[in-house]
PDB file of N, CA and C in Angstrom:
ATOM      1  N   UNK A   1       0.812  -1.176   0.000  1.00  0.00           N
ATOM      2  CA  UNK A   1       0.000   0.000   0.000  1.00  0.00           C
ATOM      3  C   UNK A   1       0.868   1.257   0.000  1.00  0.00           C
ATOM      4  N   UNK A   2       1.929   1.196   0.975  1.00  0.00           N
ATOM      5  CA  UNK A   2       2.714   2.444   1.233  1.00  0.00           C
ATOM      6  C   UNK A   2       3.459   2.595  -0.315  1.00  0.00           C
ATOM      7  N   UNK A   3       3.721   1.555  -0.705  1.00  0.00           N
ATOM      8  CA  UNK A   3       4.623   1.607  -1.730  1.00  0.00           C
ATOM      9  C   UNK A   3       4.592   2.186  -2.988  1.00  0.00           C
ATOM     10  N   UNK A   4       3.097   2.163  -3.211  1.00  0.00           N
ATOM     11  CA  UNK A   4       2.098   2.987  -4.512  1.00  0.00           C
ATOM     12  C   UNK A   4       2.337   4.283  -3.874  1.00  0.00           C
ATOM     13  N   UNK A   5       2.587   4.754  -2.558  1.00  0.00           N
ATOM     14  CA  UNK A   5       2.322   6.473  -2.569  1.00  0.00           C
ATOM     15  C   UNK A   5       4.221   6.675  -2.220  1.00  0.00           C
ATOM     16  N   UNK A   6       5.151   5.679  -2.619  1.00  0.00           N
ATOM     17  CA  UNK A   6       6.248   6.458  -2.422  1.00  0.00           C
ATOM     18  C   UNK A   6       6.958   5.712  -3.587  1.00  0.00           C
ATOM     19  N   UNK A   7       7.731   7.474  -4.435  1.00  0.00           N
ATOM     20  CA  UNK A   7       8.854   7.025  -5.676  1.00  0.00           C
ATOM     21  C   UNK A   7       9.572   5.724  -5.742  1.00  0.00           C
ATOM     22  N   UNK A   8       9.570   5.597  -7.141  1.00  0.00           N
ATOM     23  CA  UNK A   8      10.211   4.291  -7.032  1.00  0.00           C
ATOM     24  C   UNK A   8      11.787   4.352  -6.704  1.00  0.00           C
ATOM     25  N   UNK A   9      12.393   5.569  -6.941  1.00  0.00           N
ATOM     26  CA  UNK A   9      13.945   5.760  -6.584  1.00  0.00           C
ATOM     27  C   UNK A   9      13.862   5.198  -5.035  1.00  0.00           C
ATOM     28  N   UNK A  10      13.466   5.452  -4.271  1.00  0.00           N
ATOM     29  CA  UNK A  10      13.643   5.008  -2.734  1.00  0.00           C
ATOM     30  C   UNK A  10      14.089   3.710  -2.779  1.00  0.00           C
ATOM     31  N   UNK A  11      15.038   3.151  -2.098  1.00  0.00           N
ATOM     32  CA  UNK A  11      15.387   1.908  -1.896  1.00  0.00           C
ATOM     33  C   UNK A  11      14.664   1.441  -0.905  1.00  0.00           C
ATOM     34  N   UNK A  12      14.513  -0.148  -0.982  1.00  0.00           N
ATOM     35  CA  UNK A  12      13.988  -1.197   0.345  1.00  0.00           C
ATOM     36  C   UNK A  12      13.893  -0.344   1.554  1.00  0.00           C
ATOM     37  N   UNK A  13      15.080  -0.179   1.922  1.00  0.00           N
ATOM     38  CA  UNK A  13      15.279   0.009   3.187  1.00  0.00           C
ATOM     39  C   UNK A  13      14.804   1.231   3.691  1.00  0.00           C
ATOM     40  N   UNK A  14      15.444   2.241   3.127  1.00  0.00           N
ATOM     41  CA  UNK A  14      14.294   3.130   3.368  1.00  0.00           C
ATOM     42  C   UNK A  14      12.720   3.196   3.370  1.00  0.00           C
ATOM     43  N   UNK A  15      12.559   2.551   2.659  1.00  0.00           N
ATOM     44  CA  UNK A  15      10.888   2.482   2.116  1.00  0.00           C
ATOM     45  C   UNK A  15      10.417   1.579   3.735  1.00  0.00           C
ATOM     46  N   UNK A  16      11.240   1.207   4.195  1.00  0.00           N
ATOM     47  CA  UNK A  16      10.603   0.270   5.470  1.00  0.00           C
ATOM     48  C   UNK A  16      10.560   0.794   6.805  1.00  0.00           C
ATOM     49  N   UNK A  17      11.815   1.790   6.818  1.00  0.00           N
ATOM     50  CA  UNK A  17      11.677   2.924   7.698  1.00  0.00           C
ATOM     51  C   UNK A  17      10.521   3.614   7.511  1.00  0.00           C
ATOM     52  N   UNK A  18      10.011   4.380   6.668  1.00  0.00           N
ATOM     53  CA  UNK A  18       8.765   5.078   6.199  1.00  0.00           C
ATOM     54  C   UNK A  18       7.558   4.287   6.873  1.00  0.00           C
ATOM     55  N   UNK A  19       7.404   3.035   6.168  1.00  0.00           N
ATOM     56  CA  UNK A  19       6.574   2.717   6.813  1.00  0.00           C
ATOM     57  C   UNK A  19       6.193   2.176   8.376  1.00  0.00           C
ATOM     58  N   UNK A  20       7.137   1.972   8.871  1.00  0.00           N
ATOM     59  CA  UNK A  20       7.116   2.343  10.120  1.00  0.00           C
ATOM     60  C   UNK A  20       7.075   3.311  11.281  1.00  0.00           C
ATOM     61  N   UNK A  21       7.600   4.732  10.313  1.00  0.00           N
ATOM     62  CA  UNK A  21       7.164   5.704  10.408  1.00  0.00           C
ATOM     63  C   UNK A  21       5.760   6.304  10.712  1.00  0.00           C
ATOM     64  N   UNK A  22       4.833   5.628   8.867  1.00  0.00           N
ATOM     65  CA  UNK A  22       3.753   5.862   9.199  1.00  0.00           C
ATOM     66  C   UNK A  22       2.720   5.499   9.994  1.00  0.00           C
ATOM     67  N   UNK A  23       3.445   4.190  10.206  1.00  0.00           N
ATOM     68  CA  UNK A  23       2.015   3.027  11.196  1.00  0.00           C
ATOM     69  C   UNK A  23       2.515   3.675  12.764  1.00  0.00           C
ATOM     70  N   UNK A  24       3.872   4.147  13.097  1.00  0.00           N
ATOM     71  CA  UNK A  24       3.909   5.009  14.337  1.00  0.00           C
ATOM     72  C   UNK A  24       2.697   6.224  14.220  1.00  0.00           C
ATOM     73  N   UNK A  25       2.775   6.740  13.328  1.00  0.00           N
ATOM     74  CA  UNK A  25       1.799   8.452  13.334  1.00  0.00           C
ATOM     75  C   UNK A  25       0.633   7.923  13.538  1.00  0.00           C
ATOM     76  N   UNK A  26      -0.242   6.845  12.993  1.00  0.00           N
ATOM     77  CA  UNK A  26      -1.713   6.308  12.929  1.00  0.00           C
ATOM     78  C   UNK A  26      -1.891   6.154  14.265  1.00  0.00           C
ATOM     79  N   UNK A  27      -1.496   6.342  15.130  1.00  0.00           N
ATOM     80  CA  UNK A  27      -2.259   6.260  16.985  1.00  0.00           C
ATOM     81  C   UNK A  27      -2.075   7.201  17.122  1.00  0.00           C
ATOM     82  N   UNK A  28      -3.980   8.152  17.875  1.00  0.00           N
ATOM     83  CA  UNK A  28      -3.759   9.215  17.895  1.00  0.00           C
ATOM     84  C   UNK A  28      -2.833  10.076  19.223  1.00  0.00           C
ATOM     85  N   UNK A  29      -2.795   9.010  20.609  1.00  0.00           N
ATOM     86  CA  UNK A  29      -1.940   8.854  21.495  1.00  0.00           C
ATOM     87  C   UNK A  29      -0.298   9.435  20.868  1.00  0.00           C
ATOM     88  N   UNK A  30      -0.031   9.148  20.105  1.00  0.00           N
ATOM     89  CA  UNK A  30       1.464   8.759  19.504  1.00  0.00           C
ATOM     90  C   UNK A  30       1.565  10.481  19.245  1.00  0.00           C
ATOM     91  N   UNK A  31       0.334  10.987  17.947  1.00  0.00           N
ATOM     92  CA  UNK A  31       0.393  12.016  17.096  1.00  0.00           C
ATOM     93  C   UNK A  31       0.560  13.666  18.817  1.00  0.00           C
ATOM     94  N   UNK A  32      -0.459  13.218  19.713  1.00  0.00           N
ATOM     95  CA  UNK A  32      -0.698  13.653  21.166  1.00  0.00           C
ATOM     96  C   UNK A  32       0.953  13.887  21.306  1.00  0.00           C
ATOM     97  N   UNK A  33       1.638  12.985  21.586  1.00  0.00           N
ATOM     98  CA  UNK A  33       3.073  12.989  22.412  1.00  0.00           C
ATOM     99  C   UNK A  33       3.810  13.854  21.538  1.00  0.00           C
ATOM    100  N   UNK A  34       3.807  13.233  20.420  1.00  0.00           N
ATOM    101  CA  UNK A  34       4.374  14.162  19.087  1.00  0.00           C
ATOM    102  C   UNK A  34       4.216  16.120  19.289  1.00  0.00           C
ATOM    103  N   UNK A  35       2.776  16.313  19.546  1.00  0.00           N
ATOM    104  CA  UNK A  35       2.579  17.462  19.750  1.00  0.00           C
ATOM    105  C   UNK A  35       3.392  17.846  20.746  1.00  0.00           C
ATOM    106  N   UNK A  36       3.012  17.315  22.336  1.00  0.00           N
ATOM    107  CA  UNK A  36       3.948  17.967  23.318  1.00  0.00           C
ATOM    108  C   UNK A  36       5.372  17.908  22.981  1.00  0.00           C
ATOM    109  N   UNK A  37       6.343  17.187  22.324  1.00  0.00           N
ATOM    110  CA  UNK A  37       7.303  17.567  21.672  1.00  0.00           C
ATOM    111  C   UNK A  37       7.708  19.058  21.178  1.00  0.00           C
ATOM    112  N   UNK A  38       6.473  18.861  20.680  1.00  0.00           N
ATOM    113  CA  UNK A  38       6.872  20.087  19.666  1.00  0.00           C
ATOM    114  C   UNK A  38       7.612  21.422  20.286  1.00  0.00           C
ATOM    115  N   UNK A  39       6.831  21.644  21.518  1.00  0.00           N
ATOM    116  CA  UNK A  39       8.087  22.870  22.008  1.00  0.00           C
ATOM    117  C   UNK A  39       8.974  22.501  22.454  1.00  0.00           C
ATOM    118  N   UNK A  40       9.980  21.547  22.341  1.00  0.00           N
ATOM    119  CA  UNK A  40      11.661  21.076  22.710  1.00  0.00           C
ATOM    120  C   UNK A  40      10.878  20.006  23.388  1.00  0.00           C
ATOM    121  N   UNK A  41      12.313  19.806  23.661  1.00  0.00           N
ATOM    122  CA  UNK A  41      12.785  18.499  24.926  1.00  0.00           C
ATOM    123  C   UNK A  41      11.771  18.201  26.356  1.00  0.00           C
ATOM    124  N   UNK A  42      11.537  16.955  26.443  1.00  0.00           N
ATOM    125  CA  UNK A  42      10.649  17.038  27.644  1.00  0.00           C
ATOM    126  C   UNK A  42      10.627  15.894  28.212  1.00  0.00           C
ATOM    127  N   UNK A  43      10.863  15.798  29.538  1.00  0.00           N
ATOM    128  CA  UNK A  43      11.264  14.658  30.756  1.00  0.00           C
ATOM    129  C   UNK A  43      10.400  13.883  30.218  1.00  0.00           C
ATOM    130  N   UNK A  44      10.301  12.783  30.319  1.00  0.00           N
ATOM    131  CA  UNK A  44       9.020  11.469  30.408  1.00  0.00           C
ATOM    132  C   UNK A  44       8.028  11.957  31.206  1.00  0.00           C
ATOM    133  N   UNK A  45       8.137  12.842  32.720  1.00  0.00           N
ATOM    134  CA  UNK A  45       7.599  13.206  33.688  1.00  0.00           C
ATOM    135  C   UNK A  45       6.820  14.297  32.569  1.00  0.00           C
ATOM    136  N   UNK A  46       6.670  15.043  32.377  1.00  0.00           N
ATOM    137  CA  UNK A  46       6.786  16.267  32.168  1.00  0.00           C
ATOM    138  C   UNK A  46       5.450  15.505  30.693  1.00  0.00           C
ATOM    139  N   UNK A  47       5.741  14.937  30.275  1.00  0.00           N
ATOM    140  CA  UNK A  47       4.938  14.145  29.101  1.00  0.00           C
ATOM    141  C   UNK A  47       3.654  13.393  30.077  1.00  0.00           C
ATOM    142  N   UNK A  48       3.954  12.532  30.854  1.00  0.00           N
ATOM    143  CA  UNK A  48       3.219  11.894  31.865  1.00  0.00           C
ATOM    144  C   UNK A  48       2.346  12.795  32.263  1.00  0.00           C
ATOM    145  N   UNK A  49       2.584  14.283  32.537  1.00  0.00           N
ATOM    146  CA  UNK A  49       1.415  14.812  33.391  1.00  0.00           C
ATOM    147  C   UNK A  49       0.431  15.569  32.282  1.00  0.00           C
ATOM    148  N   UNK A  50       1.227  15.776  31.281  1.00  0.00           N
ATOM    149  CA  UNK A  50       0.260  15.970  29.846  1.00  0.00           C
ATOM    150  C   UNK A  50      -0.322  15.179  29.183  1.00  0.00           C
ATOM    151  N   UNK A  51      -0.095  13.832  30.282  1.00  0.00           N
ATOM    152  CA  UNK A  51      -1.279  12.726  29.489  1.00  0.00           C
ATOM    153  C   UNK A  51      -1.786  12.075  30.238  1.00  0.00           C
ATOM    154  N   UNK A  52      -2.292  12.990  31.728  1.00  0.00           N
ATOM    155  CA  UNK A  52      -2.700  12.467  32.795  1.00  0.00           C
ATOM    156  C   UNK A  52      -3.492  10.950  32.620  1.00  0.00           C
ATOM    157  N   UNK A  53      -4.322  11.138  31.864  1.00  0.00           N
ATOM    158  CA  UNK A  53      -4.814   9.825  31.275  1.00  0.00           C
ATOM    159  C   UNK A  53      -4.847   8.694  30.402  1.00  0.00           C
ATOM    160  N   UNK A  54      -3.727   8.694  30.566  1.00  0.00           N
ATOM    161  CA  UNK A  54      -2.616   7.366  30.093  1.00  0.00           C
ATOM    162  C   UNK A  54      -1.760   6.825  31.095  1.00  0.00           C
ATOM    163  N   UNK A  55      -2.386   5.604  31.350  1.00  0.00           N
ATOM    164  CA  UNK A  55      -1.246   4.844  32.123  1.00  0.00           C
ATOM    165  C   UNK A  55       0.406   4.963  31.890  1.00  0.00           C
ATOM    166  N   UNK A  56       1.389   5.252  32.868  1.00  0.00           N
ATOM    167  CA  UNK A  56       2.541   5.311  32.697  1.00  0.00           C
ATOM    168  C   UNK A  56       3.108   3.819  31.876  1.00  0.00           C
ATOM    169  N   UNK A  57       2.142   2.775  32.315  1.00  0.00           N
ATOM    170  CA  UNK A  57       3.033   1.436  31.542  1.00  0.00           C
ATOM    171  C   UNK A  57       2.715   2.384  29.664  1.00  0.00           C
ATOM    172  N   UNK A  58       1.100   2.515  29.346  1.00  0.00           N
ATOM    173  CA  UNK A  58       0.416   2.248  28.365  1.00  0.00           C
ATOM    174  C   UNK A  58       1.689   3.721  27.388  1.00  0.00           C
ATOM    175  N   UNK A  59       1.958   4.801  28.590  1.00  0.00           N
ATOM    176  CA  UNK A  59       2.809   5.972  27.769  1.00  0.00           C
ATOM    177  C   UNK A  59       4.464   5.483  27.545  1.00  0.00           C
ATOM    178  N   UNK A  60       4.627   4.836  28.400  1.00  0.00           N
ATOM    179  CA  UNK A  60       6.211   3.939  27.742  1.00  0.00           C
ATOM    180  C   UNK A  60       5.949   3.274  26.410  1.00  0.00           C
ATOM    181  N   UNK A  61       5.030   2.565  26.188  1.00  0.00           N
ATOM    182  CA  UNK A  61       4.984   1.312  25.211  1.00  0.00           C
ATOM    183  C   UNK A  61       5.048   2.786  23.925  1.00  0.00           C
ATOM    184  N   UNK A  62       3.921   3.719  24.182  1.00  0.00           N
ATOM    185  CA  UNK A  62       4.112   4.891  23.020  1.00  0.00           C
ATOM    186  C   UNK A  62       5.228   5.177  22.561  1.00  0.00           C
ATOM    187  N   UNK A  63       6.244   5.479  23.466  1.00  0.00           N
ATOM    188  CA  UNK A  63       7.215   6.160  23.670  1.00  0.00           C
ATOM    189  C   UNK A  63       8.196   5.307  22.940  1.00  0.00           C
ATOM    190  N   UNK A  64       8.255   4.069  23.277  1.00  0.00           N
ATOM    191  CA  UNK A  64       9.342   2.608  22.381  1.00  0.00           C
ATOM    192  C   UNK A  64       8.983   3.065  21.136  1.00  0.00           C
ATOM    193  N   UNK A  65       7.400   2.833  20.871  1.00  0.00           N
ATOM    194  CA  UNK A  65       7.315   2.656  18.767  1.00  0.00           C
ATOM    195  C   UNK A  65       8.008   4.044  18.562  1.00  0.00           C
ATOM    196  N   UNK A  66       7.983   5.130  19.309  1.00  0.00           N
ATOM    197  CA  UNK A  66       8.322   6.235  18.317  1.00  0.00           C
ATOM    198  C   UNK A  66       9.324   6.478  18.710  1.00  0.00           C
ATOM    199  N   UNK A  67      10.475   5.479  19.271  1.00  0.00           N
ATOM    200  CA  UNK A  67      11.704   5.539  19.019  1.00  0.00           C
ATOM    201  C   UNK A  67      12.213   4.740  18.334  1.00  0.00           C
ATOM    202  N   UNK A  68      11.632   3.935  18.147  1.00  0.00           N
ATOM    203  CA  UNK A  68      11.941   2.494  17.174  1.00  0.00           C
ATOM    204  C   UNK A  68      11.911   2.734  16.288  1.00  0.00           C
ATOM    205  N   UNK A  69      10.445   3.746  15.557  1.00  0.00           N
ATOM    206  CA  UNK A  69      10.176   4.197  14.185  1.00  0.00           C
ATOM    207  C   UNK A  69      11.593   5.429  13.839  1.00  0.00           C
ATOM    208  N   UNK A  70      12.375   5.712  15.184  1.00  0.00           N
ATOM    209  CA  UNK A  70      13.090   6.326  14.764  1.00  0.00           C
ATOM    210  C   UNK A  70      12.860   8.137  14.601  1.00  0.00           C
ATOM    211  N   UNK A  71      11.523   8.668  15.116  1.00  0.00           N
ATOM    212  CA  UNK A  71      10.966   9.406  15.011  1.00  0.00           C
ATOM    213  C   UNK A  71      10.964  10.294  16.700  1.00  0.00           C
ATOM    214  N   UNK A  72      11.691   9.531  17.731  1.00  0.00           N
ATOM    215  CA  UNK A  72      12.102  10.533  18.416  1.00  0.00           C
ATOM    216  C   UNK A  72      13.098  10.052  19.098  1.00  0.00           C
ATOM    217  N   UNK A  73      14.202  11.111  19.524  1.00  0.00           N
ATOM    218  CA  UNK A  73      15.490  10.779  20.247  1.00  0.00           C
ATOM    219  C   UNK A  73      14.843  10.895  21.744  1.00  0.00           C
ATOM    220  N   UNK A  74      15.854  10.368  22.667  1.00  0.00           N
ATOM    221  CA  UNK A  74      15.818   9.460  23.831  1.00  0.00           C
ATOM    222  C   UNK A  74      17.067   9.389  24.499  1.00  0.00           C
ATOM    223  N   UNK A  75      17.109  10.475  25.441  1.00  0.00           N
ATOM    224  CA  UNK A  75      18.667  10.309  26.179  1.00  0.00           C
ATOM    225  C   UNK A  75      18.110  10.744  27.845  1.00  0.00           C
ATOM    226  N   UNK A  76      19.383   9.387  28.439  1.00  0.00           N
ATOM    227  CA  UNK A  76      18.619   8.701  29.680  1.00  0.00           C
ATOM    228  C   UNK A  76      19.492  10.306  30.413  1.00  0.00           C
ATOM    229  N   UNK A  77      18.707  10.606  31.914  1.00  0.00           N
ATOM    230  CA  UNK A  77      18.983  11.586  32.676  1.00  0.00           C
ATOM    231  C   UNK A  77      18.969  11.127  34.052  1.00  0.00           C
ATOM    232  N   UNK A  78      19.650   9.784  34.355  1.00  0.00           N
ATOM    233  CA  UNK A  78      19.516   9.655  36.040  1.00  0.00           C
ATOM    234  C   UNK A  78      18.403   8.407  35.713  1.00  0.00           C
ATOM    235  N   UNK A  79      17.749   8.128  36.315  1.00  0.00           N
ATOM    236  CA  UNK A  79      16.251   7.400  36.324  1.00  0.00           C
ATOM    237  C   UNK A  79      15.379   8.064  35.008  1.00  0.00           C
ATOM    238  N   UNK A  80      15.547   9.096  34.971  1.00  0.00           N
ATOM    239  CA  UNK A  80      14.524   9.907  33.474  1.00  0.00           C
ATOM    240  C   UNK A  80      14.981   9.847  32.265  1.00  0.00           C
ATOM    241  N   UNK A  81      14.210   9.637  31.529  1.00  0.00           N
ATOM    242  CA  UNK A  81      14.898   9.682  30.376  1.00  0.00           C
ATOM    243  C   UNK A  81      13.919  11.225  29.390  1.00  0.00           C
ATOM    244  N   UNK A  82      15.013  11.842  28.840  1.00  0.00           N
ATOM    245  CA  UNK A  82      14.300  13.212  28.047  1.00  0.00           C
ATOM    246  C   UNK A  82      14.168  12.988  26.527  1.00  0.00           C
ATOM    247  N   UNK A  83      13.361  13.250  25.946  1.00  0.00           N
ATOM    248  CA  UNK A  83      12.835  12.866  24.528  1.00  0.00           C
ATOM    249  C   UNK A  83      12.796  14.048  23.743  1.00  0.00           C
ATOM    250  N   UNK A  84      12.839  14.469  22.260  1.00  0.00           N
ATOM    251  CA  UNK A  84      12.994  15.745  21.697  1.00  0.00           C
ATOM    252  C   UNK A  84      12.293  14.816  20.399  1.00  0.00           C
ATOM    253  N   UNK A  85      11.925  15.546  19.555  1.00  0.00           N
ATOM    254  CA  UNK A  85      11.688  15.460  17.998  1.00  0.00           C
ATOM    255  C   UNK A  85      12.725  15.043  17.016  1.00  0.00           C
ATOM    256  N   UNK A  86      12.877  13.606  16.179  1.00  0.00           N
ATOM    257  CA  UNK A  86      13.934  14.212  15.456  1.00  0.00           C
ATOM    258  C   UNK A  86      13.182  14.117  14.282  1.00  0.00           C
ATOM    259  N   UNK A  87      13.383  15.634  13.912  1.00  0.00           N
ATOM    260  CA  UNK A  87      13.269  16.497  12.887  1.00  0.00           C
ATOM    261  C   UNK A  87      13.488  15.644  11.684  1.00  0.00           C
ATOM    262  N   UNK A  88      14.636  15.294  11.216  1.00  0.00           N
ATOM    263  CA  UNK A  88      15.161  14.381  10.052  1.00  0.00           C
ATOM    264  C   UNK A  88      14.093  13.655   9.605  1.00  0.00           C
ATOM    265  N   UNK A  89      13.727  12.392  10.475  1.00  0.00           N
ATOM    266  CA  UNK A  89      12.562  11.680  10.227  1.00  0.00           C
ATOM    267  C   UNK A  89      11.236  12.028   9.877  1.00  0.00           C
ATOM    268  N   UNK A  90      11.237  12.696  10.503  1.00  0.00           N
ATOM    269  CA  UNK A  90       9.825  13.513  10.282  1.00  0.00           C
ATOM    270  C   UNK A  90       9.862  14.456   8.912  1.00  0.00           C
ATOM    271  N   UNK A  91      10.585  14.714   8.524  1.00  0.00           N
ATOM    272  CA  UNK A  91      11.051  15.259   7.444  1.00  0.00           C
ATOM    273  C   UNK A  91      11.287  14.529   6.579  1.00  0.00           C
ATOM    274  N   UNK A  92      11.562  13.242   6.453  1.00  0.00           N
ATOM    275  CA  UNK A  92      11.492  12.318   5.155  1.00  0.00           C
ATOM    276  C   UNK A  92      10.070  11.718   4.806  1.00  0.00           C
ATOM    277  N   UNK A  93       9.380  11.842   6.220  1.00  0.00           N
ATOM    278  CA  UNK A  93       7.852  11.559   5.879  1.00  0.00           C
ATOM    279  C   UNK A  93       7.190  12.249   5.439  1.00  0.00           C
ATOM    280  N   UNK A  94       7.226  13.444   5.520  1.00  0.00           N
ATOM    281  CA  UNK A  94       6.879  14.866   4.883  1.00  0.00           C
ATOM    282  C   UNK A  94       7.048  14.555   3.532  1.00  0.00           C
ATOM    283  N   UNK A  95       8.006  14.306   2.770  1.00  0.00           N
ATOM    284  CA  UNK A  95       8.741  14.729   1.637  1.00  0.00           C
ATOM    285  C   UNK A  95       7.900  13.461   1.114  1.00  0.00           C
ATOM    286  N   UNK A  96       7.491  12.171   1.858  1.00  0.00           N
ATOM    287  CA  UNK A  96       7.192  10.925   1.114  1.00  0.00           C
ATOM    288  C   UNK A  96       5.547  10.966   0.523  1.00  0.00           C
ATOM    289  N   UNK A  97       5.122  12.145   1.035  1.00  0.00           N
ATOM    290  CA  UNK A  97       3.412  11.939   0.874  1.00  0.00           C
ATOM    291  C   UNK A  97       3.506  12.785  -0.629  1.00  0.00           C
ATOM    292  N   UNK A  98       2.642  12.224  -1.064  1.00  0.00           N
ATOM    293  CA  UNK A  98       2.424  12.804  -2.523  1.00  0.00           C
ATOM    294  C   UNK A  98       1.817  14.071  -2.804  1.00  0.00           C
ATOM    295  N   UNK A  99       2.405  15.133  -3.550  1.00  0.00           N
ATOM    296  CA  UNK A  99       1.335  16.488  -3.645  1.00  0.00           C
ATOM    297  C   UNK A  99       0.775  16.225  -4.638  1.00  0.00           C
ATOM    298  N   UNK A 100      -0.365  16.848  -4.781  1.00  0.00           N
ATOM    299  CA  UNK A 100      -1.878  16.926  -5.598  1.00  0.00           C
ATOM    300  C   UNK A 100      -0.750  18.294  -6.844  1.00  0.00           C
ATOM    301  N   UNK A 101      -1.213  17.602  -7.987  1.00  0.00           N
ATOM    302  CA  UNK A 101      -0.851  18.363  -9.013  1.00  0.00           C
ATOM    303  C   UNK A 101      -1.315  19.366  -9.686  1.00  0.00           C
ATOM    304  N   UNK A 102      -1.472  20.430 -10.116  1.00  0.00           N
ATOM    305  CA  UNK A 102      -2.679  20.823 -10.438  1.00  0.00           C
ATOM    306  C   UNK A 102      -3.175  20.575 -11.940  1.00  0.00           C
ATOM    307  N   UNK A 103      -4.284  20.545 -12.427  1.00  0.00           N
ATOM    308  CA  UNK A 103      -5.070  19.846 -13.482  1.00  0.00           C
ATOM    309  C   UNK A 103      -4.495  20.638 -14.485  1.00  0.00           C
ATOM    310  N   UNK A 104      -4.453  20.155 -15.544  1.00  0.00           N
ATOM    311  CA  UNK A 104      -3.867  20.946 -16.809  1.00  0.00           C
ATOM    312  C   UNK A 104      -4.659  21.086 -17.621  1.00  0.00           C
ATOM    313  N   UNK A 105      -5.795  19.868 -17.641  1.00  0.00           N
ATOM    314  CA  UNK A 105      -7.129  20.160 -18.624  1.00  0.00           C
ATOM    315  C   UNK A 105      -7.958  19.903 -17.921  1.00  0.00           C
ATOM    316  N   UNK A 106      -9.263  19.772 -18.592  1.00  0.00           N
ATOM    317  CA  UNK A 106     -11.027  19.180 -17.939  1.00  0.00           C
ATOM    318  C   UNK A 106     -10.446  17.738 -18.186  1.00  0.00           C
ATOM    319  N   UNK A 107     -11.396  17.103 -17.316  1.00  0.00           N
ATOM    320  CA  UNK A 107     -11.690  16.011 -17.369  1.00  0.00           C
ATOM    321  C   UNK A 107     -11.868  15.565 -18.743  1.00  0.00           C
ATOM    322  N   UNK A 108     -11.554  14.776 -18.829  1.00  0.00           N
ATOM    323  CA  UNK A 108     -11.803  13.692 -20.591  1.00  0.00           C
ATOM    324  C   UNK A 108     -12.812  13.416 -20.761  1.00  0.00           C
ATOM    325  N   UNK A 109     -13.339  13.210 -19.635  1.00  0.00           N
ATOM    326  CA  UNK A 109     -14.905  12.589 -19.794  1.00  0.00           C
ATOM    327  C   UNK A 109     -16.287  13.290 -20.156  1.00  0.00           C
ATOM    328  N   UNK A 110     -15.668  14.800 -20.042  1.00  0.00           N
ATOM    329  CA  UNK A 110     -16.653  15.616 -20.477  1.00  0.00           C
ATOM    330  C   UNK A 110     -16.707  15.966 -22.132  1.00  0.00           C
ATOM    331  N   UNK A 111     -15.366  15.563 -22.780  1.00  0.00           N
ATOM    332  CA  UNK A 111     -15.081  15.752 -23.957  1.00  0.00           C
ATOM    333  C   UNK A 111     -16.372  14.447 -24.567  1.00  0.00           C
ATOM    334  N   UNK A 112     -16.940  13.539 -24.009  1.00  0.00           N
ATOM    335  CA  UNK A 112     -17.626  12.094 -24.454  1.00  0.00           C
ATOM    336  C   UNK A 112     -18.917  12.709 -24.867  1.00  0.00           C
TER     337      UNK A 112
END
């Protein structure tokens, strides 16, 4: 499926990152954490109380796919560990979604 919406220049491997990428973004939990990211760096703690309602097990397991997908960095602080955006990734997913072209003629079908 992913593969019809990304160039064929992309190699395997990349193309598998991507999609792991994307099946990380599809939980809206995930897209949530993503946001609090967005203004910098932020303790696990600090994420935890912005998702008061998420179990701490259920906000770790989040926290693995979207480091796994590679989509956020993770450096331990004592017992805490602090998480940031990486940009890069998120930026090749950007670049992988297809833009809408704009039409050059009518439809053909009206020519019938």
């Amino acid at each position: 499926m992913i593969e019809s919406m990304i160039a064929e220049s992309i190699n395997p491997a990349s193309r598998s990152g991507l999609q792991r990428g994307f099946q990380a973004l599809s939980d809206p939990t995930r897209l949530r954490i993503l946001g609090l990211l967005e203004g910098g760096t932020r303790c696990v703690c600090e994420l935890q109380s912005g998702l008061s309602e998420i179990a701490p097990n259920l906000l770790s397991h989040h926290l693995r796919v979207l480091r796994e997908a590679g989509l956020v960095h993770a450096v331990r602080r004592g017992r805490w560990i602090d998480y940031s955006l990486n940009a890069e990734a998120l930026e090749q997913l950007r670049k992988a979604i297809p833009r809408p072209k704009a039409f050059a003629a009518a439809c053909v079908c009206e020519d019938i």
